[in-house]
Protein backbone atom coordinates (compact mmCIF):
# COMPACT_ATOMS: atom_id res chain seq x y z
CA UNK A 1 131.04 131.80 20.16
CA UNK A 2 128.14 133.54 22.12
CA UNK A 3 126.27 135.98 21.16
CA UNK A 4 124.80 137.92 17.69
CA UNK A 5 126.91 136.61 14.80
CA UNK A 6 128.25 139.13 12.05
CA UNK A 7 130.27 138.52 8.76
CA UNK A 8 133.40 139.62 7.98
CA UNK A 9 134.28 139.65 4.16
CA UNK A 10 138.24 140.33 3.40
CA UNK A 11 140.47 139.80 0.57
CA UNK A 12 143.74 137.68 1.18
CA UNK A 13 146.23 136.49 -0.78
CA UNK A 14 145.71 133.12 -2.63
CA UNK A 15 148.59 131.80 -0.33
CA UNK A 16 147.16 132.78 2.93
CA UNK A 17 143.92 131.32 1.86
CA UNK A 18 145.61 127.98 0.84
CA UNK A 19 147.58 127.89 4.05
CA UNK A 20 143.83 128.66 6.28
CA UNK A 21 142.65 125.76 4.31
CA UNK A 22 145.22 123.09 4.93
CA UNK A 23 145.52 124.25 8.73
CA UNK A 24 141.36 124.19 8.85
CA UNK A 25 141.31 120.71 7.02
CA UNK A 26 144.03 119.42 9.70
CA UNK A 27 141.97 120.06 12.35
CA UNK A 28 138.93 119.09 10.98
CA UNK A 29 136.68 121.80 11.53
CA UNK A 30 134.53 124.48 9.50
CA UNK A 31 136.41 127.84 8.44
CA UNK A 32 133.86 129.38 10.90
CA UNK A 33 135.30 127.55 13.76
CA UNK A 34 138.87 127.77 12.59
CA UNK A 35 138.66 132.03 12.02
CA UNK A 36 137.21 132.37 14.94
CA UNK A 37 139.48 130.42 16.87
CA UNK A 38 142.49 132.42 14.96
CA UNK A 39 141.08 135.84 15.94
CA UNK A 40 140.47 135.10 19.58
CA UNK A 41 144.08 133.77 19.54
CA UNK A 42 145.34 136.54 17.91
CA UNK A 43 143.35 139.14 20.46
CA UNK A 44 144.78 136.99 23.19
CA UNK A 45 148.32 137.02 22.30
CA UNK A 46 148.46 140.81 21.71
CA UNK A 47 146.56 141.37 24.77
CA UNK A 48 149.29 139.23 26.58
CA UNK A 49 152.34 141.24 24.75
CA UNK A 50 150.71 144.31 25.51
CA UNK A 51 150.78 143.60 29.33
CA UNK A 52 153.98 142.12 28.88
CA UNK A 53 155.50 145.52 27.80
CA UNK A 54 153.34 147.42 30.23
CA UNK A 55 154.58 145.53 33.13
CA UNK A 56 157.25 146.40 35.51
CA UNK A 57 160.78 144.57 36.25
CA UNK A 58 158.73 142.88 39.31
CA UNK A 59 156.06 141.47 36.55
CA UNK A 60 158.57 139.29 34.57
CA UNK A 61 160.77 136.43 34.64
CA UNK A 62 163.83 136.14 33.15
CA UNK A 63 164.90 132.74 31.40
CA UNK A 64 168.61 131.46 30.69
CA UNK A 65 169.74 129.09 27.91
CA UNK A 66 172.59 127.75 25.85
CA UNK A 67 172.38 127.60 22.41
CA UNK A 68 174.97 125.39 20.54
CA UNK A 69 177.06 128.11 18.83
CA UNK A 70 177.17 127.05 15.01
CA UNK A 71 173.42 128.58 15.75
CA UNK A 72 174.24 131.51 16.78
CA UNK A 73 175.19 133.49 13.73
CA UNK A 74 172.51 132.48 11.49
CA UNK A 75 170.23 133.19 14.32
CA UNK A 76 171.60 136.70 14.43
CA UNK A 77 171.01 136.74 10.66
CA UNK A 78 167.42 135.34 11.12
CA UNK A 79 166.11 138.55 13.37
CA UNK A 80 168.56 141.08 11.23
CA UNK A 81 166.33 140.27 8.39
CA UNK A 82 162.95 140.13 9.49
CA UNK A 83 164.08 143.05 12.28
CA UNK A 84 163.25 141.55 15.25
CA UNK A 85 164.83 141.68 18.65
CA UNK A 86 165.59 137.91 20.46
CA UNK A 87 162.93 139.09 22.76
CA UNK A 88 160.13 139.52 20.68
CA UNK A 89 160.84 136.54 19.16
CA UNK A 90 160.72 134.20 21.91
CA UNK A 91 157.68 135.62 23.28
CA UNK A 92 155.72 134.53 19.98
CA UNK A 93 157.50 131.10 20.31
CA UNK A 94 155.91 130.91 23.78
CA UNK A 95 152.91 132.76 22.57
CA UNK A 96 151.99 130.13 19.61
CA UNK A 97 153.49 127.38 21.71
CA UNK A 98 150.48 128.11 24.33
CA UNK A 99 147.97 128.80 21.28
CA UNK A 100 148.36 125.37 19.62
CA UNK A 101 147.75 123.94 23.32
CA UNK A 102 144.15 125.72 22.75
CA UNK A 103 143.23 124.19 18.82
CA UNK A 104 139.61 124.91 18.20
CA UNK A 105 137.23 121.92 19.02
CA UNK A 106 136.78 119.46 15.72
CA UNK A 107 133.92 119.11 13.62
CA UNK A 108 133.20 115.74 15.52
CA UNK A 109 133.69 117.82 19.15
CA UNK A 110 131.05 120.17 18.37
């Protein structure tokens, strides 16, 4: 966190606050530190995305796996419901797989 600090005041859903809390407790660091490891994640990820879909055939990789097939239906059912494509929602497996791997630093880290 360098440079001039600002506030940023927003409303959220009791839910969402409860879930920021548990997640911020679990790590054991301030709301401060936990938003502002969130955001930066956040700007990261789309930033990666965003390059992703802006790249040409030469930029990506392809990757190949089974999946058992009693999965395979209710996986369908999964993305026809939330209307995402098996693309998109791989990339934001891999995308919060490498974001956990970069938690904020703990209260006792600081």
């Amino acid at each position: 966190m360098d440079g001039e600090m600002t506030n940023l005041c927003v409303k959220i859903p009791k839910p969402v606050r409860k879930q920021i809390q548990d997640r911020q407790d679990a790590r054991g660091c301030t709301v401060d530190v936990y938003m502002n490891w969130m955001i930066e994640t956040f700007f990261r990820m789309e930033d990666r995305i965003m390059k992703l879909e802006q790249s040409e055939q030469t930029d990506v990789k392809t990757f190949s796996f089974q999946v058992p097939t009693e999965l395979v239906d209710p996986f369908k059912e999964y993305l026809r419901k939330r209307h995402l494509k098996q693309r998109e929602f791989f990339l934001d497996c891999i995308q919060r797989a490498i974001a956990e791997d970069a938690e904020p630093k703990t209260t006792e880290e600081q």
